[in-house]
N, C-alpha and C. Protein backbone atom coordinates (compact mmCIF):
# COMPACT_ATOMS: atom_id res chain seq x y z
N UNK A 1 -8.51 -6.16 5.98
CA UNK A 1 -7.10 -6.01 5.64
C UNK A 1 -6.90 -4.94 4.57
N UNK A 2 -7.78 -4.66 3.53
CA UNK A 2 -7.74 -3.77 2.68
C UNK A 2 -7.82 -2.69 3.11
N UNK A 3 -8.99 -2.29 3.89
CA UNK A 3 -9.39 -1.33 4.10
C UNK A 3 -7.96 -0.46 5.44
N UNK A 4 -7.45 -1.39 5.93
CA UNK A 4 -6.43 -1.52 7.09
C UNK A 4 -5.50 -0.66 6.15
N UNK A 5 -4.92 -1.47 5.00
CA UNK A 5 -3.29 -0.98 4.04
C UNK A 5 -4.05 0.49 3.63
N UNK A 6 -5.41 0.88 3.46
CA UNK A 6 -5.31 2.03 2.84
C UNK A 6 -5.17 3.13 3.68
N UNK A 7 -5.83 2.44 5.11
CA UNK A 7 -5.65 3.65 6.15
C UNK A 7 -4.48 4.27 6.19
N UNK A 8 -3.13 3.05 6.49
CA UNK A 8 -1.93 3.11 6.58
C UNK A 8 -1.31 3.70 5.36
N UNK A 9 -1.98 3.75 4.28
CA UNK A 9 -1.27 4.72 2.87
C UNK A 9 -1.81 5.85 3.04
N UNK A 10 -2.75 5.89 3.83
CA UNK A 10 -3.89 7.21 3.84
C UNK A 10 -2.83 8.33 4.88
N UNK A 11 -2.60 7.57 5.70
CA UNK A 11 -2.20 8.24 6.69
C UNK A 11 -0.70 8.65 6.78
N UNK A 12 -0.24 8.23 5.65
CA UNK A 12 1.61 8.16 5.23
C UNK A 12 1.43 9.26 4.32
N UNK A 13 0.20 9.25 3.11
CA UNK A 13 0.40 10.59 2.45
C UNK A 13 -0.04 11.75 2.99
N UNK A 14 -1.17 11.52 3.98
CA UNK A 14 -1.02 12.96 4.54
C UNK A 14 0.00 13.61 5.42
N UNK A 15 0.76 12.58 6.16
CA UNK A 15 2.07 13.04 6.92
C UNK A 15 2.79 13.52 6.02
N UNK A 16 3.03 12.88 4.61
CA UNK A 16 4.02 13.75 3.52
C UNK A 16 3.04 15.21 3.06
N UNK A 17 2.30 15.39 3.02
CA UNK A 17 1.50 16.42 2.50
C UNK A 17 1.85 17.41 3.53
N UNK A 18 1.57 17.36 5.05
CA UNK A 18 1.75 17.59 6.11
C UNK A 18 3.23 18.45 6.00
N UNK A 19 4.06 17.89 5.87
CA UNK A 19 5.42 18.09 6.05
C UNK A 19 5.92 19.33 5.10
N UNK A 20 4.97 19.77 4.22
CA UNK A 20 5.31 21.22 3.48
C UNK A 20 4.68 22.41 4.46
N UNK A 21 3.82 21.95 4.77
CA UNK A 21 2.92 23.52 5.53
C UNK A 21 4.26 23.52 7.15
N UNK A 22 3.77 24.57 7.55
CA UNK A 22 4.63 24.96 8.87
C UNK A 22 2.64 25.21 10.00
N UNK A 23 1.79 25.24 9.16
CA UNK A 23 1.37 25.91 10.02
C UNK A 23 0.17 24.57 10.36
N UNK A 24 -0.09 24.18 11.49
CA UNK A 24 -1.09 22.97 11.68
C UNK A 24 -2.54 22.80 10.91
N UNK A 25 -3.10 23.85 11.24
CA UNK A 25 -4.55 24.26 10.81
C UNK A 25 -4.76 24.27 9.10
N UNK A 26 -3.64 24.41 8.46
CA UNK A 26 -3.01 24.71 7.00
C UNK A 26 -3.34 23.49 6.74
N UNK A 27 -2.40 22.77 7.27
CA UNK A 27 -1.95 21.07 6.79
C UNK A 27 -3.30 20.33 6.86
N UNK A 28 -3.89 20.47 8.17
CA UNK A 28 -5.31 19.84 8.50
C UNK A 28 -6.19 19.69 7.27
N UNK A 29 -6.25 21.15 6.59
CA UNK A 29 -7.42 21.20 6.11
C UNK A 29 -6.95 20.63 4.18
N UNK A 30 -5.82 21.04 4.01
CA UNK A 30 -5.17 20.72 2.37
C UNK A 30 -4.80 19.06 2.63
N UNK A 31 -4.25 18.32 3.89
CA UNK A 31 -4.20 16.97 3.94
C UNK A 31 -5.22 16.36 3.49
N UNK A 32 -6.71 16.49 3.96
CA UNK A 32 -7.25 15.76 3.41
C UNK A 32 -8.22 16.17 1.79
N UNK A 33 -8.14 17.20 1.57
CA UNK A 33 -8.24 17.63 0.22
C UNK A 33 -7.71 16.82 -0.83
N UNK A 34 -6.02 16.71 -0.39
CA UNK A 34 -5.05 16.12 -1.70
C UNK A 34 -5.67 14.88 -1.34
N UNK A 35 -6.04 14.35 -0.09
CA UNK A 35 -6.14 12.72 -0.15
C UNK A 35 -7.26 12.34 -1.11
N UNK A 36 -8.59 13.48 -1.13
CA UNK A 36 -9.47 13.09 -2.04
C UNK A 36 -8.93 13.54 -3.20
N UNK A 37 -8.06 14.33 -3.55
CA UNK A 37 -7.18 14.39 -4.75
C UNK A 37 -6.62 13.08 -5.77
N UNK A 38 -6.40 12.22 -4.66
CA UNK A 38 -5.46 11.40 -4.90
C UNK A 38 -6.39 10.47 -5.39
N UNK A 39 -8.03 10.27 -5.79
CA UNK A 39 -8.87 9.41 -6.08
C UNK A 39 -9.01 9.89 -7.34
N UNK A 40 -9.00 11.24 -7.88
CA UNK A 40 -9.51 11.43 -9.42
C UNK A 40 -8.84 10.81 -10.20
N UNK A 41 -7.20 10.29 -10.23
CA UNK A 41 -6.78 9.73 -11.45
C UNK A 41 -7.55 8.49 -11.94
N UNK A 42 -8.31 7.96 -10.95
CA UNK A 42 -9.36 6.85 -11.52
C UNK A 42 -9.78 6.78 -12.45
N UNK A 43 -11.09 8.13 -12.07
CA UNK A 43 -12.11 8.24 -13.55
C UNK A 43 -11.41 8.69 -14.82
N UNK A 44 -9.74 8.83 -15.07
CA UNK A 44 -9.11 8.78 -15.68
C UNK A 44 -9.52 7.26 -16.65
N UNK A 45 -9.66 5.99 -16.03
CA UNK A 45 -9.84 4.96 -16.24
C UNK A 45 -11.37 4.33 -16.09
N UNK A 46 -12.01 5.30 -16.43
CA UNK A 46 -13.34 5.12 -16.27
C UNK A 46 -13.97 3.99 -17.20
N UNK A 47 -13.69 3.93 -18.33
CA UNK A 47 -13.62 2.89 -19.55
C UNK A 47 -13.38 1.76 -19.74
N UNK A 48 -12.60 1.48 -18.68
CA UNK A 48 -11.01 0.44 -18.95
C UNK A 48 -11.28 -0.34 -18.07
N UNK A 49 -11.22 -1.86 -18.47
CA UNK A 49 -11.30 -3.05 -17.48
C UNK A 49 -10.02 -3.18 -16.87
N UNK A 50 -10.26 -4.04 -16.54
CA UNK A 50 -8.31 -4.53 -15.36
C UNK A 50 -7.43 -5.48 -16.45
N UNK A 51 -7.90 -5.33 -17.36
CA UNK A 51 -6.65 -5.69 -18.62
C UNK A 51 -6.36 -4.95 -19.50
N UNK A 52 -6.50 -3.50 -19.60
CA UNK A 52 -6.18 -2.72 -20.01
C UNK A 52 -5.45 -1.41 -19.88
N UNK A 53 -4.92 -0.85 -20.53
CA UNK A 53 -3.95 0.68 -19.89
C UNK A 53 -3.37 0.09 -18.37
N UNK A 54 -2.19 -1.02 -18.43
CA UNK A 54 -2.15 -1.65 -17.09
C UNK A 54 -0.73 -1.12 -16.89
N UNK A 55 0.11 -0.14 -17.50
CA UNK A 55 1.16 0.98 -17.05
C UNK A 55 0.74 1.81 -16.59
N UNK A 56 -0.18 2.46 -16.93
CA UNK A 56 -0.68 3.24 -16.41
C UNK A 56 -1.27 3.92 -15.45
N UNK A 57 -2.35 2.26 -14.79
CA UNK A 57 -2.61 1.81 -13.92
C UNK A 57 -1.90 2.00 -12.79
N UNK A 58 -0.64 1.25 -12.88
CA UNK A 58 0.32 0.93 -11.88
C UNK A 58 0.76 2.32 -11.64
N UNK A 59 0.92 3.27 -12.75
CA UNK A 59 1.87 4.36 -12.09
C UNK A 59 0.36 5.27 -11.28
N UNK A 60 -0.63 4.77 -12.03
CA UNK A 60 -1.74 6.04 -11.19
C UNK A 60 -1.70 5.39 -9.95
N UNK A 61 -1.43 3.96 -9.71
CA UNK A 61 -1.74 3.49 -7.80
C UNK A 61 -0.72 4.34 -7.12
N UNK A 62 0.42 4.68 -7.23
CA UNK A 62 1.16 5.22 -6.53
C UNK A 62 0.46 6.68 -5.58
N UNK A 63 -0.96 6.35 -5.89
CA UNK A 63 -1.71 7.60 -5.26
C UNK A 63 -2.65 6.74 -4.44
N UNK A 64 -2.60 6.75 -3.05
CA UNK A 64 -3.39 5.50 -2.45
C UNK A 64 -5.20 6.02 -2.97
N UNK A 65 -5.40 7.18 -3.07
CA UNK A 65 -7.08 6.96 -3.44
C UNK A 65 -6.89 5.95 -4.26
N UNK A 66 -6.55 6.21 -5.53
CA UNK A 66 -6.70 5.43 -6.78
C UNK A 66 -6.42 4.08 -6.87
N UNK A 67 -5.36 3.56 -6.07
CA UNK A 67 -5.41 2.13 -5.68
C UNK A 67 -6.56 1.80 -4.71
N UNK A 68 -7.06 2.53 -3.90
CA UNK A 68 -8.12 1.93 -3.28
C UNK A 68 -8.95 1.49 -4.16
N UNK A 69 -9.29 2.81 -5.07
CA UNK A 69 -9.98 2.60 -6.28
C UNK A 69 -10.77 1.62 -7.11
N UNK A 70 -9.11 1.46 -7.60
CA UNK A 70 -8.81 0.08 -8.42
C UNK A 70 -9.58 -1.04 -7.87
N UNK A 71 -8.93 -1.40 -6.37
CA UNK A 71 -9.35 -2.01 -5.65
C UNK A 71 -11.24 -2.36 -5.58
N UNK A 72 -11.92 -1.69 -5.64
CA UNK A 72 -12.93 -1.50 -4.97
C UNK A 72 -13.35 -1.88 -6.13
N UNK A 73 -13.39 -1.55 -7.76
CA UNK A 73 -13.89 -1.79 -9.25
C UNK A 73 -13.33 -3.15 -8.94
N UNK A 74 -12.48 -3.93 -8.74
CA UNK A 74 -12.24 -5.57 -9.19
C UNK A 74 -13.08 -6.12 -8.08
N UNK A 75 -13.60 -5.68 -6.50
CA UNK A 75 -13.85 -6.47 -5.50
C UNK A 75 -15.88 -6.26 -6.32
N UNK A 76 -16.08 -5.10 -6.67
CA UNK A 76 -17.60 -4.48 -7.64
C UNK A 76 -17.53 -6.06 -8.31
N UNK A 77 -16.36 -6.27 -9.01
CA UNK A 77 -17.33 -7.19 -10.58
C UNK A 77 -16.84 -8.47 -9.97
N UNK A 78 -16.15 -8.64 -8.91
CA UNK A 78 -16.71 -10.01 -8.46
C UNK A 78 -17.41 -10.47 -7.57
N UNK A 79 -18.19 -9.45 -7.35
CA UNK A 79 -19.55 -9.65 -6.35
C UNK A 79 -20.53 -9.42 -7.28
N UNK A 80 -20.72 -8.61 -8.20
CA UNK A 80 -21.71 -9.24 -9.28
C UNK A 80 -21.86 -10.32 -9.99
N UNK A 81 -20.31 -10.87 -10.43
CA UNK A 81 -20.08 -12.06 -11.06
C UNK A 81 -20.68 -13.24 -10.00
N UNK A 82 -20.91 -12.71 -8.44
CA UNK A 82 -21.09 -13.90 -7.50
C UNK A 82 -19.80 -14.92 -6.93
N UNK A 83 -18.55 -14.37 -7.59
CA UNK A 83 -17.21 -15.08 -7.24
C UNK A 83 -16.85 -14.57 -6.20
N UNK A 84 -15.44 -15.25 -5.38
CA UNK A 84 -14.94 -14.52 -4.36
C UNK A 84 -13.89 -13.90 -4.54
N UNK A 85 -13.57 -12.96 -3.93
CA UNK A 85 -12.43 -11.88 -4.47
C UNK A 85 -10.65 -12.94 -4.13
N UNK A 86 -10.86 -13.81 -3.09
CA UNK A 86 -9.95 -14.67 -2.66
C UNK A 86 -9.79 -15.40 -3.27
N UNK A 87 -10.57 -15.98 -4.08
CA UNK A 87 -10.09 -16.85 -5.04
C UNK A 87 -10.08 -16.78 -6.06
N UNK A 88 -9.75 -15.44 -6.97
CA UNK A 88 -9.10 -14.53 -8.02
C UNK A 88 -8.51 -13.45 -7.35
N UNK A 89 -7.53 -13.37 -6.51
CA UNK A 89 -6.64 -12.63 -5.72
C UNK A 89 -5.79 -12.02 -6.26
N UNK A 90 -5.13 -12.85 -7.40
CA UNK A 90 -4.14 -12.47 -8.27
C UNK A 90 -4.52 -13.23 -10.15
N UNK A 91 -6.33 -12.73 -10.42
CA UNK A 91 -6.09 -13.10 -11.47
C UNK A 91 -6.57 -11.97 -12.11
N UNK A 92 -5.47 -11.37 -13.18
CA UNK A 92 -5.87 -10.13 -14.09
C UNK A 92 -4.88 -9.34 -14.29
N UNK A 93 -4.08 -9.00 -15.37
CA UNK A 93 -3.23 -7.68 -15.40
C UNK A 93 -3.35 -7.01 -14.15
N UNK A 94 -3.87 -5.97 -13.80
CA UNK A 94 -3.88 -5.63 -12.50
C UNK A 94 -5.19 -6.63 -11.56
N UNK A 95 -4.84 -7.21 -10.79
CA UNK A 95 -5.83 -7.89 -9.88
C UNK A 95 -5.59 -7.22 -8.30
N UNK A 96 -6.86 -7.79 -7.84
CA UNK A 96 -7.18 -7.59 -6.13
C UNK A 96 -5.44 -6.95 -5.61
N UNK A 97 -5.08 -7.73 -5.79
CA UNK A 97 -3.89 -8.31 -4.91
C UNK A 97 -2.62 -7.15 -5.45
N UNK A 98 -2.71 -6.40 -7.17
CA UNK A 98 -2.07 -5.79 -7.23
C UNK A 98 -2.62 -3.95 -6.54
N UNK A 99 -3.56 -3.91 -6.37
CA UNK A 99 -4.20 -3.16 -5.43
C UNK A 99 -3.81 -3.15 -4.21
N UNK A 100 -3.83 -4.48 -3.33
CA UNK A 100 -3.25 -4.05 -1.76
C UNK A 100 -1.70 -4.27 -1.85
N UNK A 101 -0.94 -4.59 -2.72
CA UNK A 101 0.61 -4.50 -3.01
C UNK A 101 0.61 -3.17 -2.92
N UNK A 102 0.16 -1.99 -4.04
CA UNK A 102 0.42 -0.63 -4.13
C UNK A 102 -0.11 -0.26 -2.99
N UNK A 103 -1.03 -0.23 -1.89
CA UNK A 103 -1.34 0.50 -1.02
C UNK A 103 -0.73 0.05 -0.02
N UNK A 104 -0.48 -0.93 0.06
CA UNK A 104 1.42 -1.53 0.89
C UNK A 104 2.69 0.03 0.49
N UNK A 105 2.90 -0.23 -0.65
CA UNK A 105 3.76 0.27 -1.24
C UNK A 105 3.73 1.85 -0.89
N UNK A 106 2.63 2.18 -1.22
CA UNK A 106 1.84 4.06 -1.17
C UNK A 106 2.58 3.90 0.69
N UNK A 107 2.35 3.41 1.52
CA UNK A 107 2.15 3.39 2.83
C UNK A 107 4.02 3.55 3.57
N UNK A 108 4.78 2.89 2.69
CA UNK A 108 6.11 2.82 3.02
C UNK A 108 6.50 3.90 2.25
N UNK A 109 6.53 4.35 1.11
CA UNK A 109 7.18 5.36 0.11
C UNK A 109 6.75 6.56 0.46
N UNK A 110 5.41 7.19 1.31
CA UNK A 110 5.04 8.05 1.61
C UNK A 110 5.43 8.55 3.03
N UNK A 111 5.72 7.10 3.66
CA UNK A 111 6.60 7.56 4.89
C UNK A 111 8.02 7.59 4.77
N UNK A 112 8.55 7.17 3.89
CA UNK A 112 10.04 7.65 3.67
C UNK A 112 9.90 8.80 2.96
N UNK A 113 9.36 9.45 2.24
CA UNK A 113 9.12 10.92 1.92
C UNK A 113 8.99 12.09 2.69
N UNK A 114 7.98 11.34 3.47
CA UNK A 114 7.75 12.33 4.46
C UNK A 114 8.68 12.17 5.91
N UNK A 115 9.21 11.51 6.32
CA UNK A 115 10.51 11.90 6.77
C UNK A 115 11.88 12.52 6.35
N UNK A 116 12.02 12.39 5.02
CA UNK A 116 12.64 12.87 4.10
C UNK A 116 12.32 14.51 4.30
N UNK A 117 11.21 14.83 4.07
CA UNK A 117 10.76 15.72 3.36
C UNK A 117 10.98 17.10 4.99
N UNK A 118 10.70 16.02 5.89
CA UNK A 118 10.48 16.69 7.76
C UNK A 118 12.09 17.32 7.72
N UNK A 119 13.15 16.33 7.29
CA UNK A 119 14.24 17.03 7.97
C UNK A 119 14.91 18.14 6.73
N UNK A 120 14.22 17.83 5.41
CA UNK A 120 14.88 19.12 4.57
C UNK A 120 14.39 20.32 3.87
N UNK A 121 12.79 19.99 4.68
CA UNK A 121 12.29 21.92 4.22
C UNK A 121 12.58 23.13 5.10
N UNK A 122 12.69 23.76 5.25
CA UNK A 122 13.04 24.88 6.19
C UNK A 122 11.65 25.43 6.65
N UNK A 123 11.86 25.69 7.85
CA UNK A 123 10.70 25.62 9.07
C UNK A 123 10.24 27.07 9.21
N UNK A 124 9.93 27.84 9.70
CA UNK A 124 9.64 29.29 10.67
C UNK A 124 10.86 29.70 10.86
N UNK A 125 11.70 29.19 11.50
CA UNK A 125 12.76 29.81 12.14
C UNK A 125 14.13 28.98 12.30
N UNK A 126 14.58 29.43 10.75
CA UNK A 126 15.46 29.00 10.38
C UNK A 126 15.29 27.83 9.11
N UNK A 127 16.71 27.37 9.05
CA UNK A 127 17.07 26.72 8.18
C UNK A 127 16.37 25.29 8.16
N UNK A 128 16.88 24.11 7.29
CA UNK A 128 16.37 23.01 7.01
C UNK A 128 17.32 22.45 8.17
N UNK A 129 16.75 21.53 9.04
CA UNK A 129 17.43 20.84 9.83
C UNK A 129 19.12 20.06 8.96
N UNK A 130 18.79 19.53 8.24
CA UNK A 130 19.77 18.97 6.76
C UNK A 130 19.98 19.20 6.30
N UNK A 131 21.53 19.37 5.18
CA UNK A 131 21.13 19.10 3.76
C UNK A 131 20.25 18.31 3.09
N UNK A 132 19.48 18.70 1.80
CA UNK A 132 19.14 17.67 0.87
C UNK A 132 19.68 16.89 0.45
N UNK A 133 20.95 16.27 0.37
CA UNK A 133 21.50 15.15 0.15
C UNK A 133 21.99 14.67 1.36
N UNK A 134 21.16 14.66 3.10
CA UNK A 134 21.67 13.97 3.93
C UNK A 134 21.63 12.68 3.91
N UNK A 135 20.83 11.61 2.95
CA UNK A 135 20.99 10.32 2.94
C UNK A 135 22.83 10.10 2.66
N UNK A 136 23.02 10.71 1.17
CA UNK A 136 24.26 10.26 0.91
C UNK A 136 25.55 10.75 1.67
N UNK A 137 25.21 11.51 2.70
CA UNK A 137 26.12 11.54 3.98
C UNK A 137 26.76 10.28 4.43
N UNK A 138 25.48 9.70 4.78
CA UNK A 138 25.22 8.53 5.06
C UNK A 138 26.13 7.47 4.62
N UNK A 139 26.82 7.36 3.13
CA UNK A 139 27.25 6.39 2.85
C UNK A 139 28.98 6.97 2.78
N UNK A 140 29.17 8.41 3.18
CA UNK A 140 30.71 8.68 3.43
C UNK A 140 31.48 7.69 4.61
N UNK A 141 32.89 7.51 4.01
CA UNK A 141 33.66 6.78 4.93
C UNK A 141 33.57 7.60 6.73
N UNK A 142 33.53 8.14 6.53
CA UNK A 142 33.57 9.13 8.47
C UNK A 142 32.15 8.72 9.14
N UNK A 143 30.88 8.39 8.38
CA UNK A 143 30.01 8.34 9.16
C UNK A 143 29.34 7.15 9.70
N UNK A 144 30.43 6.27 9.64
CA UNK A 144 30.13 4.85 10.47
C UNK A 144 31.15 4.86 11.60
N UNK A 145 31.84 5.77 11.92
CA UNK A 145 32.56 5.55 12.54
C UNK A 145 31.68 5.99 14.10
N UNK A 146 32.89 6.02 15.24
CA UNK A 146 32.08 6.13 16.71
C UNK A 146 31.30 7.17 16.58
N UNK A 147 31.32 8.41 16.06
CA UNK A 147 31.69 9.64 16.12
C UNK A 147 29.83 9.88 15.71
N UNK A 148 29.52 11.05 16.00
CA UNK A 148 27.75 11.17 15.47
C UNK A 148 27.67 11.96 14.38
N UNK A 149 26.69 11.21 13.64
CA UNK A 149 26.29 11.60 12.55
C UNK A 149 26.60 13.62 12.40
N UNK A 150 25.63 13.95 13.26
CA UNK A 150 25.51 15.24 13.54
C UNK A 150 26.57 16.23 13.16
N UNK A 151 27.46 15.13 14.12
CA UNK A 151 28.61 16.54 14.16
C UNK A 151 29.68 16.04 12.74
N UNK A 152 29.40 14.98 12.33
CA UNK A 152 30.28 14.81 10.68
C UNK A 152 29.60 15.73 9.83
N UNK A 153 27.55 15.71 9.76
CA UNK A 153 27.60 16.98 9.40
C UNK A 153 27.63 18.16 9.25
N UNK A 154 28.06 18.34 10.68
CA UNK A 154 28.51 19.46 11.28
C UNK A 154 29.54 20.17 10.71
N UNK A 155 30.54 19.20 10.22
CA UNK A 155 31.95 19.60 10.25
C UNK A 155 32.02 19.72 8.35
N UNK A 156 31.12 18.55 7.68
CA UNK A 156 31.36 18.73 6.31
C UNK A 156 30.73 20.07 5.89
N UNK A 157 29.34 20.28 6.65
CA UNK A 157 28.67 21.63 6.42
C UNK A 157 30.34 23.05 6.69
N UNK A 158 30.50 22.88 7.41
CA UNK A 158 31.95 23.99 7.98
C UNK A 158 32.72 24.35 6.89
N UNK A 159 33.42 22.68 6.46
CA UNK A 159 34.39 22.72 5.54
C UNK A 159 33.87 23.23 4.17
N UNK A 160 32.50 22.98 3.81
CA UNK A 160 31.75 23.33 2.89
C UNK A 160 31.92 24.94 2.75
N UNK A 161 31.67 25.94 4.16
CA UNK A 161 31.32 26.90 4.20
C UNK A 161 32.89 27.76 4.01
N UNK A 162 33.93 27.15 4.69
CA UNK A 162 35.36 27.71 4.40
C UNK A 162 35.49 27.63 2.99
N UNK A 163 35.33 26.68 2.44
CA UNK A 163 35.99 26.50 0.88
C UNK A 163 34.67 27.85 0.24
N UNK A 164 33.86 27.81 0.45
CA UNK A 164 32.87 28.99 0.04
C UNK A 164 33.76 30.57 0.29
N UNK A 165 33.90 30.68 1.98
CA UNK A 165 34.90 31.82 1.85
C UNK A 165 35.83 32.04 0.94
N UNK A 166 36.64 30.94 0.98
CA UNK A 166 37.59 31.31 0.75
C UNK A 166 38.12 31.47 -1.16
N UNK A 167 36.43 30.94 -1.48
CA UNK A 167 36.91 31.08 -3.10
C UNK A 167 35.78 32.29 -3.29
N UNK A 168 35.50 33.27 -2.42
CA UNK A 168 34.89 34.34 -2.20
C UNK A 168 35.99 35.46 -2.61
N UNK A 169 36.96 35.25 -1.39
CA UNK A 169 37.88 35.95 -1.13
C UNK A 169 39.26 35.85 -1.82
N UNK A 170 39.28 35.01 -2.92
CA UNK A 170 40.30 34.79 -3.76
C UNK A 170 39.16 35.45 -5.34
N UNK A 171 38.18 35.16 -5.12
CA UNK A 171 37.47 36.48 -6.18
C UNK A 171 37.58 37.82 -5.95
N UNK A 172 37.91 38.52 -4.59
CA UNK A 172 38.15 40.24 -4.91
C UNK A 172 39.95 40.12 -4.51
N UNK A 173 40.56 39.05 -4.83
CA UNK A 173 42.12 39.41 -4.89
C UNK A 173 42.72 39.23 -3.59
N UNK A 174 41.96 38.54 -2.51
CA UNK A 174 42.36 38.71 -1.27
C UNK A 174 42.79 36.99 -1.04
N UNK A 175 43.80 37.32 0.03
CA UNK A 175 44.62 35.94 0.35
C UNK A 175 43.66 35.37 1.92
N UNK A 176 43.42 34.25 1.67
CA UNK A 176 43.28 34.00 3.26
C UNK A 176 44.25 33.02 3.86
C-alpha cells in the first residue's frame, strides 16, 4: 500500500513536471531527475528523529521522494526495534501513517496542478488554452447556466479584448 501511494505521487509529480516542457523527450528525461530531486530535502533531516523539526517535516513531504523518505526511516527503526510498523501507525510527531497521508496528499495536489498547469501554459503554437484564472470563471453567475463553459469564456475573453480597444483608442483621442 505504501509503496502503491508513492507510485501514484510519483506519477502525479511527474505529469506536473511534464506539463512545462512542450517537447516529449525533454520531459522524459528532467521528469525523472526532479523526482530524484524531490528525495534530497531528506538528508536535510539527516540528524533528526520523528519528534523533531516536525514543521518542517510536513512542509518537506509535500515532495513525494521525501515522504517516501520519511516513510522508509520510521518503517528502518521499527524493524530494528523488532516492532510492527502497524501497530505504531500513528505513534510519533510525524509517524508511518503521517507519511502515507502526504503521499496521498503529493498524489491529488500534483494532479490538480498538473491539470492546472496543462490548460494554462502556452504550447508551440499558440496561446494557453485558458486564462490563468479559469477556475474562478468557474464560480461567475453565467457559467452554470445551459450555455458552455467555452463559449462564456469565449465571450468574457471578447469583452475583455473590446474594453482593451477601446481604452487604447480613447488614449490617442479617438472615439469608438
Amino acid at each position: 500500500f505504501w509503496i502503491g501511494m508513492f507510485s501514484m505521487s510519483a506519477m502525479s509529480f511527474c505529469f506536473f513536471v511534464a506539463a512545462f516542457f512542450s517537447k516529449a523527450k525533454l520531459a522524459a528525461v528532467v521528469g525523472p531527475m526532479a523526482l530524484f530531486a524531490s528525495l534530497l530535502p531528506r538528508f536535510v533531516f539527516f540528524g533528526t528523529n520523528r519528534y523533531e523539526a516536525i514543521a518542517a517535516k510536513y512542509l518537506a513531504s509535500l515532495l513525494p521522494g521525501t515522504a517516501l523518505a520519511f516513510g522508509a526511516d520510521i518503517v528502518g527503526d521499527y524493524e530494528y526495534g523488532e516492532q510492527s510498523v502497524a501497530d505504531n501507525f500513528w505513534v510519533g510527531d510525524y509517524s508511518f501513517g503521517s507519511s502515507i497521508f502526504f503521499l496521498a496528499f503529493d498524489a491529488v495536489l500534483y494532479l490538480v496542478l498538473a491539470g492546472y498547469a496543462e490548460q494554462v501554459i502556452p504550447r508551440d503554437f499558440g496561446a494557453a488554452a485558458k486564462p490563468w484564472y479559469f477556475p474562478v470563471l468557474w464560480l461567475l453567475p453565467g457559467s452554470w447556466s445551459s450555455g458552455s463553459r467555452d463559449s462564456d469564456m469565449k465571450t468574457l475573453t471578447d469583452a475583455s479584448e473590446a474594453d482593451d480597444l477601446s481604452v487604447a483608442s480613447s488614449a490617442f483621442g479617438k472615439s469608438s
